[in-house]
PDB file of N, CA and C in Angstrom:
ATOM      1  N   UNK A   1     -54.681 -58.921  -2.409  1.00  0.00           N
ATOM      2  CA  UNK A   1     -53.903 -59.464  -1.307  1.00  0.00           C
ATOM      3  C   UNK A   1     -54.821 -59.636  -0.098  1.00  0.00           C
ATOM      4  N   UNK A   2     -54.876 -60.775   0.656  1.00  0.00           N
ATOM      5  CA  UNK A   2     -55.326 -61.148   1.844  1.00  0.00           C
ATOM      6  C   UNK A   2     -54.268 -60.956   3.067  1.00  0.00           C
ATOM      7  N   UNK A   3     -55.145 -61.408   4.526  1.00  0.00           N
ATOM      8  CA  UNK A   3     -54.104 -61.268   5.174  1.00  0.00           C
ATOM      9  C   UNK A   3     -53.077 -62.333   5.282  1.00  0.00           C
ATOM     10  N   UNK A   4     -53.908 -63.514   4.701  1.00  0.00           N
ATOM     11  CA  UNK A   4     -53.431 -64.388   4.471  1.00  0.00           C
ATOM     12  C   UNK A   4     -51.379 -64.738   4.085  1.00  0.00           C
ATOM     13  N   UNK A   5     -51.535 -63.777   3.035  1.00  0.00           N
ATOM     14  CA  UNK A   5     -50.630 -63.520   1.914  1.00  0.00           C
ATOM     15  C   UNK A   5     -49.648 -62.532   2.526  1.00  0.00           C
ATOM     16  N   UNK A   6     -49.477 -62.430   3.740  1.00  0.00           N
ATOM     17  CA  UNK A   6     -48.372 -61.274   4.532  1.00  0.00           C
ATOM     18  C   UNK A   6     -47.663 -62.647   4.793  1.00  0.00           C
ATOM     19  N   UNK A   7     -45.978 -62.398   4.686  1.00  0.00           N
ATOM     20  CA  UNK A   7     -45.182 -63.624   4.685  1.00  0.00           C
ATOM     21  C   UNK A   7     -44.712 -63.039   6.303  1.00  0.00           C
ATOM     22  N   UNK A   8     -43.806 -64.171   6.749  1.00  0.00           N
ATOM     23  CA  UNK A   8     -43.314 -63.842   8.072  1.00  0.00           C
ATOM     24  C   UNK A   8     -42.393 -63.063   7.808  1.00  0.00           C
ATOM     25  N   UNK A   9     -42.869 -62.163   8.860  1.00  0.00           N
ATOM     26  CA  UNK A   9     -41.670 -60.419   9.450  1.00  0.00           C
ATOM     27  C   UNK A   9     -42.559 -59.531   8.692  1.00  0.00           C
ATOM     28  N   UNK A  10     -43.330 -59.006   8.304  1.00  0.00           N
ATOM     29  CA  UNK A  10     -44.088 -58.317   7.776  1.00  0.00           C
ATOM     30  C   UNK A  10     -44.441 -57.642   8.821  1.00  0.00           C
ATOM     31  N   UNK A  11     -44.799 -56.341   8.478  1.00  0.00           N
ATOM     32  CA  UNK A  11     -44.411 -55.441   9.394  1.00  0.00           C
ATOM     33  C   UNK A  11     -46.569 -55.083   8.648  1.00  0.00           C
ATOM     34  N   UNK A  12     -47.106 -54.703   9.392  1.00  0.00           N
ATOM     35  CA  UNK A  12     -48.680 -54.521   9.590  1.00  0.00           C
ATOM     36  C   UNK A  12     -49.112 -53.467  10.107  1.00  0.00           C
ATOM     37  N   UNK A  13     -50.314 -52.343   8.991  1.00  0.00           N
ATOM     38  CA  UNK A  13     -50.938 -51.467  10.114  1.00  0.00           C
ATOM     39  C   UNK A  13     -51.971 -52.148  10.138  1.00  0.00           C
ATOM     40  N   UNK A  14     -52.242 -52.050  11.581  1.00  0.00           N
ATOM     41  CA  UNK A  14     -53.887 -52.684  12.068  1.00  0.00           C
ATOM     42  C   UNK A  14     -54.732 -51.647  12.088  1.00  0.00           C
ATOM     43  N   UNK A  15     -55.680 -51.345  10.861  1.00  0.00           N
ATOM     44  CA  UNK A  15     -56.805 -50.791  11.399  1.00  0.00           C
ATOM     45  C   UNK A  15     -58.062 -51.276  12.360  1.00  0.00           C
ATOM     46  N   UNK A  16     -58.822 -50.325  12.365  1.00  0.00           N
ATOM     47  CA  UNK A  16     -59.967 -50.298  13.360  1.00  0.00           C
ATOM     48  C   UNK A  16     -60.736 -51.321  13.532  1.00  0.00           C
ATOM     49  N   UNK A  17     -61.152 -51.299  11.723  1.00  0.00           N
ATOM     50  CA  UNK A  17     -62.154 -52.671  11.347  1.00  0.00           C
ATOM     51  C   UNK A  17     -61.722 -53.802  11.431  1.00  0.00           C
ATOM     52  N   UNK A  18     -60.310 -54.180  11.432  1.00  0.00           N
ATOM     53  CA  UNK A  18     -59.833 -55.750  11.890  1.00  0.00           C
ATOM     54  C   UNK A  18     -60.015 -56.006  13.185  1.00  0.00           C
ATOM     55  N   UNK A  19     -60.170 -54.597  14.328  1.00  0.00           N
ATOM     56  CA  UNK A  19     -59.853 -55.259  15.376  1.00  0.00           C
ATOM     57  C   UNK A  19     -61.450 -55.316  15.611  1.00  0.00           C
ATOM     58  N   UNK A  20     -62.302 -54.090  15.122  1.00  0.00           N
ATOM     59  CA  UNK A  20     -63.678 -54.562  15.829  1.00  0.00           C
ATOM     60  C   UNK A  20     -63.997 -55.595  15.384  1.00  0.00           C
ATOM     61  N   UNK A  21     -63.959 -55.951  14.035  1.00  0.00           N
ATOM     62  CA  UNK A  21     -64.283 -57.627  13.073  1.00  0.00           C
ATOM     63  C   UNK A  21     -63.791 -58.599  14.367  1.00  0.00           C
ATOM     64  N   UNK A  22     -62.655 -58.305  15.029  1.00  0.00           N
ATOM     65  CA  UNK A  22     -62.399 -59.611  15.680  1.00  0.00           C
ATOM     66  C   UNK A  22     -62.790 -59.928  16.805  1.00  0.00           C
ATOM     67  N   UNK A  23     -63.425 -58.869  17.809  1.00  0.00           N
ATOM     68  CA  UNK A  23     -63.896 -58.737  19.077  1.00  0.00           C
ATOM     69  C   UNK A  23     -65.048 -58.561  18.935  1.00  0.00           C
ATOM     70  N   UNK A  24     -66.201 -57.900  18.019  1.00  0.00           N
ATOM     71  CA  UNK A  24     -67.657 -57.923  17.486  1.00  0.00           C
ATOM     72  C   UNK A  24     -67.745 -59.462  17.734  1.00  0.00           C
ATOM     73  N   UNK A  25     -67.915 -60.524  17.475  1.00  0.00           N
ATOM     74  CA  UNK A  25     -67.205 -61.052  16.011  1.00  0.00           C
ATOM     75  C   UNK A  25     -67.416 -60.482  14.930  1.00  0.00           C
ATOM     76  N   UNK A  26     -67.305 -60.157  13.688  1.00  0.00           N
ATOM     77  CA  UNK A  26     -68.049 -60.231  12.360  1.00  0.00           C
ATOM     78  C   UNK A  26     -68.187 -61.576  11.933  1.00  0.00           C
ATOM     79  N   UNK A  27     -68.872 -62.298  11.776  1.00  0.00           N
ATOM     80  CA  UNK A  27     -69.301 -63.302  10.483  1.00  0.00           C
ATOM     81  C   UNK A  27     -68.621 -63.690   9.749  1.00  0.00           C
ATOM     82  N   UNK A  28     -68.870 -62.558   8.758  1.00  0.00           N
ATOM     83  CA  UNK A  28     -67.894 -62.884   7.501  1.00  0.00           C
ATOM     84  C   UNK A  28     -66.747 -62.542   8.153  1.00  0.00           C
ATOM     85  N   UNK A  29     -66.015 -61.516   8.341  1.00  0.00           N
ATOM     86  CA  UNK A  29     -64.307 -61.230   8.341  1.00  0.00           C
ATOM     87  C   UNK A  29     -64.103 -61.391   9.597  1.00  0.00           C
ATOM     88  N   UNK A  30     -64.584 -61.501  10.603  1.00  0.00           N
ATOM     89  CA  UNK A  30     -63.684 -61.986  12.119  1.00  0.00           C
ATOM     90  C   UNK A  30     -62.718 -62.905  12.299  1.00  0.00           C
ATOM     91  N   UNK A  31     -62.909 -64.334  11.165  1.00  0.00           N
ATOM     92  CA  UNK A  31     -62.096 -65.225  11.692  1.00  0.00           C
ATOM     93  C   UNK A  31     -61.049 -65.226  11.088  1.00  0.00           C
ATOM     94  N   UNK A  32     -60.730 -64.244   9.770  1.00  0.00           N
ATOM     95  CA  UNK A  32     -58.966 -63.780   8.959  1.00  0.00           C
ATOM     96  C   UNK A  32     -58.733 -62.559  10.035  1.00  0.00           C
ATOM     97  N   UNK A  33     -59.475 -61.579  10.459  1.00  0.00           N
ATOM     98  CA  UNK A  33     -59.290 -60.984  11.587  1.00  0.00           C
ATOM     99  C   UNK A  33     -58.676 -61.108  12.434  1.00  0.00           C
ATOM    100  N   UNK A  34     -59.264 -62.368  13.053  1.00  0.00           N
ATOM    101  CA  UNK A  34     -59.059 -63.283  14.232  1.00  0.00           C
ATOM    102  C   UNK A  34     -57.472 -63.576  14.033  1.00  0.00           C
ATOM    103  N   UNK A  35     -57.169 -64.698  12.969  1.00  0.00           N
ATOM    104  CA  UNK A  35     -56.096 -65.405  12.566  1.00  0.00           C
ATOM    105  C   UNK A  35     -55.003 -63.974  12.309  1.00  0.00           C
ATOM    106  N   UNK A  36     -55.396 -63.034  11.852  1.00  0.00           N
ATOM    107  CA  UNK A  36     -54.457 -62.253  12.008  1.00  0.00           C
ATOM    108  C   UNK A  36     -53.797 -61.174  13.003  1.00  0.00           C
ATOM    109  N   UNK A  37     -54.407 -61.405  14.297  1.00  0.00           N
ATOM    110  CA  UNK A  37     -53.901 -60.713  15.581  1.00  0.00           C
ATOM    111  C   UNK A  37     -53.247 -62.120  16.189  1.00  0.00           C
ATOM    112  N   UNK A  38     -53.908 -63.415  15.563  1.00  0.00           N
ATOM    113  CA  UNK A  38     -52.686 -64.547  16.369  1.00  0.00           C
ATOM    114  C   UNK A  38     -51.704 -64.231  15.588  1.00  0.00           C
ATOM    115  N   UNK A  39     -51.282 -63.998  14.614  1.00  0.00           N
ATOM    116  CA  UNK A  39     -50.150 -64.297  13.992  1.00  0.00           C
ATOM    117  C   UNK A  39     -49.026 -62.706  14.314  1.00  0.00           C
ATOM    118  N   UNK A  40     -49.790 -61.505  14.995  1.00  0.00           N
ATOM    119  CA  UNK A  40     -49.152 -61.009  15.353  1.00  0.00           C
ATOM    120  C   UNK A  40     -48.651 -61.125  16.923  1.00  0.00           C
ATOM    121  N   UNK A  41     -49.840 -61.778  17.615  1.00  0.00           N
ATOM    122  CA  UNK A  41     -49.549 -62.151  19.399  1.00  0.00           C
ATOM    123  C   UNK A  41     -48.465 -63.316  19.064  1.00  0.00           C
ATOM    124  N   UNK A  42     -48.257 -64.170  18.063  1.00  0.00           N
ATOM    125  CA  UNK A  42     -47.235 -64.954  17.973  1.00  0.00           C
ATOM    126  C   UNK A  42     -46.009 -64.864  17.371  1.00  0.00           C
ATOM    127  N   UNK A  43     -45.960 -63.322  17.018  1.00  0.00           N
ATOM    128  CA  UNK A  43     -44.532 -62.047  16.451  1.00  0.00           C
ATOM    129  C   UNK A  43     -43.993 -63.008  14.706  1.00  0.00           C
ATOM    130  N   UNK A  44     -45.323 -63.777  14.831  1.00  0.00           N
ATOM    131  CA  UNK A  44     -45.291 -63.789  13.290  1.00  0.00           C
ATOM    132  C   UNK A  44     -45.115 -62.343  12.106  1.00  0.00           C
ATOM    133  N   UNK A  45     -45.958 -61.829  12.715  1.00  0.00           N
ATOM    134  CA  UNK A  45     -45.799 -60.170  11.980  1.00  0.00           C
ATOM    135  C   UNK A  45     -45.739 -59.092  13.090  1.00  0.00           C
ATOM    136  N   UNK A  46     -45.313 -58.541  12.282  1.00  0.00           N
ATOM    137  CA  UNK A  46     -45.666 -56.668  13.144  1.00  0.00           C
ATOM    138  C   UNK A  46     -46.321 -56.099  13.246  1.00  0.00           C
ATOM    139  N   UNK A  47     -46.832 -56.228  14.061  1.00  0.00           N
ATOM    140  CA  UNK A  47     -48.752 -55.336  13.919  1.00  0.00           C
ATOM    141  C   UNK A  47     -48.064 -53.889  14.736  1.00  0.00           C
ATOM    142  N   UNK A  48     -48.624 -52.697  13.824  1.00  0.00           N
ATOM    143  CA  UNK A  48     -48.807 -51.068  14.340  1.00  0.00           C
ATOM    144  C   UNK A  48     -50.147 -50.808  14.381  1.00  0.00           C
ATOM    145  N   UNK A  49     -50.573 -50.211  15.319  1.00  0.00           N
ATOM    146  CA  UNK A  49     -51.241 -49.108  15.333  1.00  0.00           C
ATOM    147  C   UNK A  49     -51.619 -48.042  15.627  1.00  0.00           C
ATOM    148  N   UNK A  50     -52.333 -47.225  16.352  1.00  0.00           N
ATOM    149  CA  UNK A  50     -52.058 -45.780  17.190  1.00  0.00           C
ATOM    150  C   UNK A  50     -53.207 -46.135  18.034  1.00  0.00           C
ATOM    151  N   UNK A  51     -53.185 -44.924  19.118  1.00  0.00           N
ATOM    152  CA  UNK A  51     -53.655 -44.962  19.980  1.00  0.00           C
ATOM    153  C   UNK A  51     -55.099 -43.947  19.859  1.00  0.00           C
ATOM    154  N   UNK A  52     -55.018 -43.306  18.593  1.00  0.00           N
ATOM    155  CA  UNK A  52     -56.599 -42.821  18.780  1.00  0.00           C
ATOM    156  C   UNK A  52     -56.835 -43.791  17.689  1.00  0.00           C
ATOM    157  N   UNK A  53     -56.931 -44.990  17.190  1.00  0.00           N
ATOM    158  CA  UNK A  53     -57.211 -45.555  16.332  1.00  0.00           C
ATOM    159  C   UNK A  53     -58.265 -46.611  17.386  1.00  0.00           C
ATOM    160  N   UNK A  54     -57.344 -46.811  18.465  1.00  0.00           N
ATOM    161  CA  UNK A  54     -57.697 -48.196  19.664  1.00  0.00           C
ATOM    162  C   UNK A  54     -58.682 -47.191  20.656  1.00  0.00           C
ATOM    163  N   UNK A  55     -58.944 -46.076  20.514  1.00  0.00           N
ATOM    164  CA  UNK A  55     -59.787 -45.304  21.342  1.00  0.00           C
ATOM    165  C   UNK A  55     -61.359 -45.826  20.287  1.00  0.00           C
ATOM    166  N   UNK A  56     -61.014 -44.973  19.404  1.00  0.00           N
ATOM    167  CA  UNK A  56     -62.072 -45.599  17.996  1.00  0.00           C
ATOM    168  C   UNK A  56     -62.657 -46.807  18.205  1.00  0.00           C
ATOM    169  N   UNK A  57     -61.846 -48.183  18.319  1.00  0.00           N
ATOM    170  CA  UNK A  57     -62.454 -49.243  18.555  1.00  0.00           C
ATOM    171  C   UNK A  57     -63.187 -49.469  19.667  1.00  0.00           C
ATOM    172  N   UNK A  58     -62.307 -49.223  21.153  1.00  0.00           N
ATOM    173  CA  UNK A  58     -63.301 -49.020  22.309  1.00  0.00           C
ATOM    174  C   UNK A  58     -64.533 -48.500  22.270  1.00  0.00           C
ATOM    175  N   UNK A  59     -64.838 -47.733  21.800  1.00  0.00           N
ATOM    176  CA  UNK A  59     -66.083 -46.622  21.561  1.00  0.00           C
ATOM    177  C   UNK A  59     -67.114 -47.529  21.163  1.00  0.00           C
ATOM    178  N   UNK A  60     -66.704 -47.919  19.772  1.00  0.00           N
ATOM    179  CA  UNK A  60     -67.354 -48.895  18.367  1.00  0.00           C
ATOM    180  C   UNK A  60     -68.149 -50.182  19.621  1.00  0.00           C
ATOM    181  N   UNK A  61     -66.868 -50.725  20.216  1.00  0.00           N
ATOM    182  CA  UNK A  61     -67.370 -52.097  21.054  1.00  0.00           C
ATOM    183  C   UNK A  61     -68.248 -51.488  21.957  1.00  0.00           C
ATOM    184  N   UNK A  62     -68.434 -50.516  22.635  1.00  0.00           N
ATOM    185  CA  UNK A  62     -68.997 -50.262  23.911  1.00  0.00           C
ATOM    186  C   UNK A  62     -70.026 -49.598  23.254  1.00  0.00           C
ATOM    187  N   UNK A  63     -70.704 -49.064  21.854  1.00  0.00           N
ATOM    188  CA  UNK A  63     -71.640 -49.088  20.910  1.00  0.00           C
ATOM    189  C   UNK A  63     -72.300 -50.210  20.742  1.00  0.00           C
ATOM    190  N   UNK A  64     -71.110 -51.147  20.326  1.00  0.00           N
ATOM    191  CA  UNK A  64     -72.525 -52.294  19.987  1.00  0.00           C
ATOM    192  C   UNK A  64     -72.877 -53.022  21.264  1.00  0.00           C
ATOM    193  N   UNK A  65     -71.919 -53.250  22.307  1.00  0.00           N
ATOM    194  CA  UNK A  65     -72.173 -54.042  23.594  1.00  0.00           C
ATOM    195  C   UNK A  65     -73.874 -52.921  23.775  1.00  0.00           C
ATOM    196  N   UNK A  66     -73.778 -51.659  24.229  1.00  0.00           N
ATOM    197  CA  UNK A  66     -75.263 -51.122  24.466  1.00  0.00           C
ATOM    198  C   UNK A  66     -76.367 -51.456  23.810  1.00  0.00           C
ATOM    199  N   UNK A  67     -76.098 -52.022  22.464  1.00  0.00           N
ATOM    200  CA  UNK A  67     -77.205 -52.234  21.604  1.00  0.00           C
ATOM    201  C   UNK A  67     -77.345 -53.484  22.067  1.00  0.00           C
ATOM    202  N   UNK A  68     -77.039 -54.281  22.299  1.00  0.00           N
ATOM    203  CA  UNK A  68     -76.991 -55.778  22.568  1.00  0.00           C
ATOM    204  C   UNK A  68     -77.787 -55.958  24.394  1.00  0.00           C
ATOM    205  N   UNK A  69     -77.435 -55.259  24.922  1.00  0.00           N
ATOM    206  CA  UNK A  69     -77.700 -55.103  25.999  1.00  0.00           C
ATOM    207  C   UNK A  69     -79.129 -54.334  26.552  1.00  0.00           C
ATOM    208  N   UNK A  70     -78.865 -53.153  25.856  1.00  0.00           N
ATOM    209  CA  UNK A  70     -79.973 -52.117  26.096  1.00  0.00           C
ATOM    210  C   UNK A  70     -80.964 -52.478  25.207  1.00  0.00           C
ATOM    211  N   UNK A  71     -80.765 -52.758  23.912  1.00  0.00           N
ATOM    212  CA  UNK A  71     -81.593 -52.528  22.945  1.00  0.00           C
ATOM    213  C   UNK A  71     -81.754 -51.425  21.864  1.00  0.00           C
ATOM    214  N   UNK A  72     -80.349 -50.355  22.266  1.00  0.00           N
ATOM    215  CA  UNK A  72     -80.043 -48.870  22.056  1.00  0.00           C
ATOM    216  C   UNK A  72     -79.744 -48.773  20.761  1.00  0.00           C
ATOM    217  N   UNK A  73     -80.624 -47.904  19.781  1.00  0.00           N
ATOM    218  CA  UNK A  73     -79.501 -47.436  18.515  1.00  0.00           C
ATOM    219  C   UNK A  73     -78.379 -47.376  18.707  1.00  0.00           C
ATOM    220  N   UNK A  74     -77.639 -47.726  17.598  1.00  0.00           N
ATOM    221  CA  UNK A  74     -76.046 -47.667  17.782  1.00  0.00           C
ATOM    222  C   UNK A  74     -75.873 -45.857  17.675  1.00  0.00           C
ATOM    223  N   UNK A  75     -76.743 -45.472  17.150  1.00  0.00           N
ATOM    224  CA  UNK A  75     -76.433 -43.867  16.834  1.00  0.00           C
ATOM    225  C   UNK A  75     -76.812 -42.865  18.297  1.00  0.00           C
ATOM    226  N   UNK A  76     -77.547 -43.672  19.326  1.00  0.00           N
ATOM    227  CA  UNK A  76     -77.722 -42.901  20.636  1.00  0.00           C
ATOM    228  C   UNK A  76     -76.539 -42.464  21.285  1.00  0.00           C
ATOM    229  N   UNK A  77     -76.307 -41.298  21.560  1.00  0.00           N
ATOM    230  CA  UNK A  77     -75.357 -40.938  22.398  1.00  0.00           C
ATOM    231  C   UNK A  77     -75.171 -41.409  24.113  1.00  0.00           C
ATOM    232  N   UNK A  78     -73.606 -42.584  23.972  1.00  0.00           N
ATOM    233  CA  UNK A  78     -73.873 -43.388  25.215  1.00  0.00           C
ATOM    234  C   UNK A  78     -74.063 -42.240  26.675  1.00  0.00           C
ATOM    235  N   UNK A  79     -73.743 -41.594  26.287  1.00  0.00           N
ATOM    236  CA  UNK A  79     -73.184 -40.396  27.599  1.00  0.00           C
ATOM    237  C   UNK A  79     -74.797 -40.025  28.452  1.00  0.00           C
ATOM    238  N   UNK A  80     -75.729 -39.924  27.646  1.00  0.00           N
ATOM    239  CA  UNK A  80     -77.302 -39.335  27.566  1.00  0.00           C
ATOM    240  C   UNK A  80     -77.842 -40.683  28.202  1.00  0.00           C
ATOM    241  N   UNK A  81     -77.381 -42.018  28.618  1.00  0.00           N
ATOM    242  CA  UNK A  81     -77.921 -42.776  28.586  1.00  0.00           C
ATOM    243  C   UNK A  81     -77.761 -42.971  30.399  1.00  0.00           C
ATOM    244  N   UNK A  82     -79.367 -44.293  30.447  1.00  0.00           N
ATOM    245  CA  UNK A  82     -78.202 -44.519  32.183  1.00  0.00           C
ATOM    246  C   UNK A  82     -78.195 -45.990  31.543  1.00  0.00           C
ATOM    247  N   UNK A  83     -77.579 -47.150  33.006  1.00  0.00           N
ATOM    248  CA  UNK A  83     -76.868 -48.266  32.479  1.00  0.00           C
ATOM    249  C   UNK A  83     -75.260 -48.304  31.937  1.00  0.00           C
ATOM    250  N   UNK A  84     -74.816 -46.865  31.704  1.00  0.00           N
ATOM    251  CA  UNK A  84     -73.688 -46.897  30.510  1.00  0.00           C
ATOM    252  C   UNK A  84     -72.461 -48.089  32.251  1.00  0.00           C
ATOM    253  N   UNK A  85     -72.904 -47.500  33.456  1.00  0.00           N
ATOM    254  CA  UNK A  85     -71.744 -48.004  33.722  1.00  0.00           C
ATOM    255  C   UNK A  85     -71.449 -49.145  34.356  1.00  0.00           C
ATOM    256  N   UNK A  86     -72.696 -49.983  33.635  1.00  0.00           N
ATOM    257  CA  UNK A  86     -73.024 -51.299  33.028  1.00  0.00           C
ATOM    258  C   UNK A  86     -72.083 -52.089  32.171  1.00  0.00           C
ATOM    259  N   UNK A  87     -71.981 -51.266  31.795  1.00  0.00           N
ATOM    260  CA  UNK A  87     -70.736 -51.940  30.406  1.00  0.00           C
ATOM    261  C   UNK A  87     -69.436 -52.099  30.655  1.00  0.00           C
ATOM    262  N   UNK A  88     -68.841 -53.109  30.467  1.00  0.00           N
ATOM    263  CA  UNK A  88     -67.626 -53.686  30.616  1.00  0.00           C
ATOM    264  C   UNK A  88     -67.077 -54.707  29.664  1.00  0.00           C
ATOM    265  N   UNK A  89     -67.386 -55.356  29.216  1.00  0.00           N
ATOM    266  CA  UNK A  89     -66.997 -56.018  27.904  1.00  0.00           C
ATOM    267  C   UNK A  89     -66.262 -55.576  26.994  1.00  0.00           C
ATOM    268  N   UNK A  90     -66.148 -54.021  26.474  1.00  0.00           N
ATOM    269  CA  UNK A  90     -65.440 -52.890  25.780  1.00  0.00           C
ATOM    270  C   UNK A  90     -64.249 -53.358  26.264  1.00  0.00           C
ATOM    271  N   UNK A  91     -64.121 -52.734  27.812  1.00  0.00           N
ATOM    272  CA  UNK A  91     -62.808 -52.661  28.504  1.00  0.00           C
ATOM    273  C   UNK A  91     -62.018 -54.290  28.515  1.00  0.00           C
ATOM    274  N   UNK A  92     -62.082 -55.328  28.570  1.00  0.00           N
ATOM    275  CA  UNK A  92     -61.652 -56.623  28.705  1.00  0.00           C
ATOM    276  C   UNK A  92     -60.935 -56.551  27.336  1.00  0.00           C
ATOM    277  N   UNK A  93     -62.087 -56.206  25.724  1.00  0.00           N
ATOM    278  CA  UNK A  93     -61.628 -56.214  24.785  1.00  0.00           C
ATOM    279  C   UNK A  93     -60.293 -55.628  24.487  1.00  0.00           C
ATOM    280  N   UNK A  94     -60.291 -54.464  24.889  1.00  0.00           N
ATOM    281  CA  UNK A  94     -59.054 -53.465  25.149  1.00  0.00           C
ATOM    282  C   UNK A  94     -57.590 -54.086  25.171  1.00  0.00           C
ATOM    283  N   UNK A  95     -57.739 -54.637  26.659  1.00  0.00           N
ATOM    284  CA  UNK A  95     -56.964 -55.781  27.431  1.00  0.00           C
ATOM    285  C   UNK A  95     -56.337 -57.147  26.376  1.00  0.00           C
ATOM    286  N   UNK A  96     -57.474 -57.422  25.838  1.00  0.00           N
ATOM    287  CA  UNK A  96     -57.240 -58.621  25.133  1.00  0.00           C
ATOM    288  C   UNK A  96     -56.416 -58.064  23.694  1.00  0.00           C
ATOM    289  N   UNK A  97     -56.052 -56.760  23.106  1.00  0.00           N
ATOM    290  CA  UNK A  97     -54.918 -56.577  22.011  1.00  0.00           C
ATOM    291  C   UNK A  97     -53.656 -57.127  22.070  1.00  0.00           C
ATOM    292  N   UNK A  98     -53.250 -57.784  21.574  1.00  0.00           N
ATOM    293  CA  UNK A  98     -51.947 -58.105  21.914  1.00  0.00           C
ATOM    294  C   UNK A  98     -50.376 -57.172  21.617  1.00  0.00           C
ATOM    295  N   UNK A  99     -49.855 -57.473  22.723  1.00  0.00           N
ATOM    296  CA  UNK A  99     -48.601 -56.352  22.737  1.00  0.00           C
ATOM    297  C   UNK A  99     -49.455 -54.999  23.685  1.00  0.00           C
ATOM    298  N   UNK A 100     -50.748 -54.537  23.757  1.00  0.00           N
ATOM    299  CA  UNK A 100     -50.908 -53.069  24.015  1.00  0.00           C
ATOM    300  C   UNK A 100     -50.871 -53.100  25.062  1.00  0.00           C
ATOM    301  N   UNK A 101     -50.694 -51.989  25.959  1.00  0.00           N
ATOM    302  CA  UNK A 101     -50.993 -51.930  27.296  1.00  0.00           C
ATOM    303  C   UNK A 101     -51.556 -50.561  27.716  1.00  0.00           C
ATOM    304  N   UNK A 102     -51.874 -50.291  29.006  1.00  0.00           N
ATOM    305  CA  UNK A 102     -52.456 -49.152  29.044  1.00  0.00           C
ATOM    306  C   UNK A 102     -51.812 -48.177  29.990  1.00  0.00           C
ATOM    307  N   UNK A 103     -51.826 -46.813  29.881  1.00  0.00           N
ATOM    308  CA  UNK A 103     -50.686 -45.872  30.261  1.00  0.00           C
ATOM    309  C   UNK A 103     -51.857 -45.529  31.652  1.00  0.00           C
ATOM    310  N   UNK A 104     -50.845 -45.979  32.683  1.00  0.00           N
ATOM    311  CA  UNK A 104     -51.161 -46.016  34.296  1.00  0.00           C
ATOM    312  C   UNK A 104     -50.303 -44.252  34.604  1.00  0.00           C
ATOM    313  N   UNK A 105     -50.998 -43.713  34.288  1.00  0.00           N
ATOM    314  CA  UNK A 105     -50.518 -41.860  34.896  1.00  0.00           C
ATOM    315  C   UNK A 105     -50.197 -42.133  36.994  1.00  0.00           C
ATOM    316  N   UNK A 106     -48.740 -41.429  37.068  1.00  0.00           N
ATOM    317  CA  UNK A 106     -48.855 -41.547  38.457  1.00  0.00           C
ATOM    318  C   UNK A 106     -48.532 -40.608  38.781  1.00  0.00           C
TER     319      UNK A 106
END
């Protein structure tokens, strides 16, 4: 089964790797990736997921954005680094999930 092959109302867990595939890009799988967060921003399906799942991805993006940027192993610990608060591209990605939003503590 592809994602292709989810009929309308299908109810979807989104893992990690679809969403980094789609904001990385990946190559190969970004653009069924891709096609499959439109088809949930367009309530074609039901996309679930959790919230340490979308922490996971942030991390992943703001991993490879440093490598891209810095030149940094992906395995360097960003925290040890300077530049980290350089990075912003992660955070936009975030933004750009459709349906999510982010919990404003007051």
């Amino acid at each position: 089964m592809t994602f292709a092959d989810l009929a309308a109302g299908d109810k979807v867990f989104v893992d990690a790797n679809t969403l980094i595939y789609h904001f990385a890009p990946d190559p190969a799988l970004g653009v069924a990736c891709s096609q499959l967060l439109q088809r949930i921003e367009n309530q074609e399906l039901y996309g679930i997921t959790s919230t340490h799942l979308v922490a996971e991805v942030v991390h992943k993006l703001m991993t490879i954005e440093a490598n891209t940027l810095f030149g940094w192993p992906l395995v360097v610990a960003l925290t040890q680094q300077h530049g980290i608060t350089r990075l912003a591209s992660h955070d936009a990605d975030f933004d750009g999930i459709p349906g999510l939003t982010r919990y404003a503590p007051v």
